[in-house]
Protein backbone atom coordinates (compact mmCIF):
# COMPACT_ATOMS: atom_id res chain seq x y z
CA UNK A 1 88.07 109.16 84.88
CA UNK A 2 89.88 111.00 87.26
CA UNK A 3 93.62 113.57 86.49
CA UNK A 4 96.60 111.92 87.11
CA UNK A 5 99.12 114.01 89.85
CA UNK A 6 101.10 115.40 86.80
CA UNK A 7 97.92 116.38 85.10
CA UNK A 8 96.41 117.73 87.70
CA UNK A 9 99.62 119.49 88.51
CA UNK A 10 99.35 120.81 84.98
CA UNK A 11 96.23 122.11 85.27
CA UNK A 12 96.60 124.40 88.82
CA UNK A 13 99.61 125.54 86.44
CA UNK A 14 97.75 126.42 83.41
CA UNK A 15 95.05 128.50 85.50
CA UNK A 16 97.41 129.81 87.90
CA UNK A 17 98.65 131.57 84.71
CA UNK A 18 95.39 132.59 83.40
CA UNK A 19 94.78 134.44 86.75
CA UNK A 20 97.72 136.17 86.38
CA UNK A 21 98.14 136.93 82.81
CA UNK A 22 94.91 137.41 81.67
CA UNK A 23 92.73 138.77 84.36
CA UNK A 24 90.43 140.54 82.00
CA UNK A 25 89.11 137.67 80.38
CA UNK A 26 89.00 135.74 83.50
CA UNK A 27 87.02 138.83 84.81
CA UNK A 28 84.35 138.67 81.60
CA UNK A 29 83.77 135.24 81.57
CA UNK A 30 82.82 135.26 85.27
CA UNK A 31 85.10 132.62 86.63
CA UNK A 32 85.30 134.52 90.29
CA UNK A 33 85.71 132.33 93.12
CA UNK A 34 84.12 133.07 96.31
CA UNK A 35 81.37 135.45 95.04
CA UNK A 36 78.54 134.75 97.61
CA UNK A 37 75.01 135.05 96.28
CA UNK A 38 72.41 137.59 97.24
CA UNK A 39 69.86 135.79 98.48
CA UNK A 40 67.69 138.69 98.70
CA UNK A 41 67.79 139.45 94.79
CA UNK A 42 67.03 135.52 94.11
CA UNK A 43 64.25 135.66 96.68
CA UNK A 44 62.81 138.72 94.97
CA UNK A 45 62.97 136.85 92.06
CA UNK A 46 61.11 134.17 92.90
CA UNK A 47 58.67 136.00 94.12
CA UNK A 48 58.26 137.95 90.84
CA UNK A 49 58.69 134.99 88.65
CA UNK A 50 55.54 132.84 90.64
CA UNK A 51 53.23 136.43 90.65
CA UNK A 52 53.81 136.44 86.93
CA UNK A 53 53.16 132.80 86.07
CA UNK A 54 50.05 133.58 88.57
CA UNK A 55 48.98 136.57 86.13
CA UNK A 56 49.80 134.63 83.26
CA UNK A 57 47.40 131.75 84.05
CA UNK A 58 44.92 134.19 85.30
CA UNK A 59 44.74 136.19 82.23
CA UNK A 60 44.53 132.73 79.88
CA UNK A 61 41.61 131.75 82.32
CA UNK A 62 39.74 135.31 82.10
CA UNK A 63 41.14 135.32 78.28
CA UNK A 64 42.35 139.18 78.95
CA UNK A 65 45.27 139.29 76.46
CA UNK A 66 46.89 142.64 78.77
CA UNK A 67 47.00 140.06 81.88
CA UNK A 68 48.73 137.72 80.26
CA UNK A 69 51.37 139.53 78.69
CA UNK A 70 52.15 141.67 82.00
CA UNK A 71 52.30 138.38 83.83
CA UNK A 72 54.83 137.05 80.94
CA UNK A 73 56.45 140.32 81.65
CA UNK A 74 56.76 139.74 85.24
CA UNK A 75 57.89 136.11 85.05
CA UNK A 76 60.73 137.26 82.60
CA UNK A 77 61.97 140.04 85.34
CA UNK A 78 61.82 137.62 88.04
CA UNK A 79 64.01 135.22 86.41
CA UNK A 80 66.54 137.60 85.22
CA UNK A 81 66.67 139.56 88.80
CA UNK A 82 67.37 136.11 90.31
CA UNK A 83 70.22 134.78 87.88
CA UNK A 84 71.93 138.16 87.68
CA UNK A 85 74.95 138.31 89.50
CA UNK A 86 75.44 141.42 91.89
CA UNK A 87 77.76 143.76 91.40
CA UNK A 88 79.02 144.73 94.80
CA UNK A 89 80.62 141.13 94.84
CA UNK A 90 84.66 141.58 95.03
CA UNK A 91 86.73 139.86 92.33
CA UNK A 92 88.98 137.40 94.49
CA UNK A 93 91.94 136.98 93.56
CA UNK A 94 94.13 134.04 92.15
CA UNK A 95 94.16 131.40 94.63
CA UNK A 96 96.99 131.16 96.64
CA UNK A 97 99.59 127.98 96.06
CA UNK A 98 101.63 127.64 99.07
CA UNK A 99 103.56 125.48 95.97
CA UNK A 100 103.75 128.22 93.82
CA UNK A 101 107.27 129.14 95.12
CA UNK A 102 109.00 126.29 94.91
CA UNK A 103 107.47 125.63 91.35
CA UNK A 104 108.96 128.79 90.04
CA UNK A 105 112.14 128.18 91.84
CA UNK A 106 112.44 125.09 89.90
CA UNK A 107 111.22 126.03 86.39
CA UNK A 108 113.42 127.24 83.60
CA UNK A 109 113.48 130.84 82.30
CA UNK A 110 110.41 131.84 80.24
CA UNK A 111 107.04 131.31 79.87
CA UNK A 112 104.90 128.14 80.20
CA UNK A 113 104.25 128.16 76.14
CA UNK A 114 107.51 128.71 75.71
CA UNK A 115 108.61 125.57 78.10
CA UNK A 116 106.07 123.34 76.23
CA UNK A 117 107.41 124.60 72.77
CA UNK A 118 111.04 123.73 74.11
CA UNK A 119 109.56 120.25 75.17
CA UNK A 120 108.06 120.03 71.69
CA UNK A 121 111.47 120.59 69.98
CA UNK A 122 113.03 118.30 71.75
CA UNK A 123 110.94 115.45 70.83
CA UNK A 124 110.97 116.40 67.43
CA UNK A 125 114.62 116.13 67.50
CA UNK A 126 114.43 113.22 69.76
CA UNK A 127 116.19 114.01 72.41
CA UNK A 128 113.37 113.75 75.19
């Protein structure tokens, strides 16, 4: 089911905020837009992961316990060189609104929790 306009809306808001107040997190829980992969560190591990399942089978067919495990250990290192992220890939930044002005020319004074708690005691005092 797809967002309405306003919720939609609502939503740019609500991350447009997270970018901006809480960077950190938004920097730890890997939510960077625009980070190309490296191809060359997934390729690698590919390569790595199918030697290892190759030593792995080999060792269960020659039943040499030492082939096996290296080849588990190689299979393991391929897949975690592919899925790690690099780190020479920039942290972008929050994307741009070309809306974002006229937004904050139009909201009140505070913060969006504190707009939402005005909204809240309004309809508890039913005025809205």
């Amino acid at each position: 089911m797809p967002l309405s306009e306003q919720e939609q809306r609502l939503l740019e808001e609500m991350e447009r905020n997270l970018y901006r107040n809480d960077a950190d997190f938004v920097h730890a829980v890997g939510g960077v837009r625009g980070r190309r992969p490296n191809y060359r560190a997934i390729v690698l591990g590919v390569l790595l992961a199918v030697a290892g399942v190759g030593a792995l089978i080999a060792g269960v067919a020659l039943q040499l316990l030492i082939v096996g495990v290296v080849g588990f250990a190689l299979m393991f290192a391929g897949v975690l060189v592919a899925i790690t992220p690099s780190k020479r890939g920039g942290i972008s930044a929050a994307p741009a609104d070309p809306t974002a002005a006229s937004s904050q020319a139009r909201r009140s004074s505070g913060s969006f929790m504190d707009r939402l708690n005005e909204r809240w005691d309004r309809r508890q005092e039913g005025r809205d």
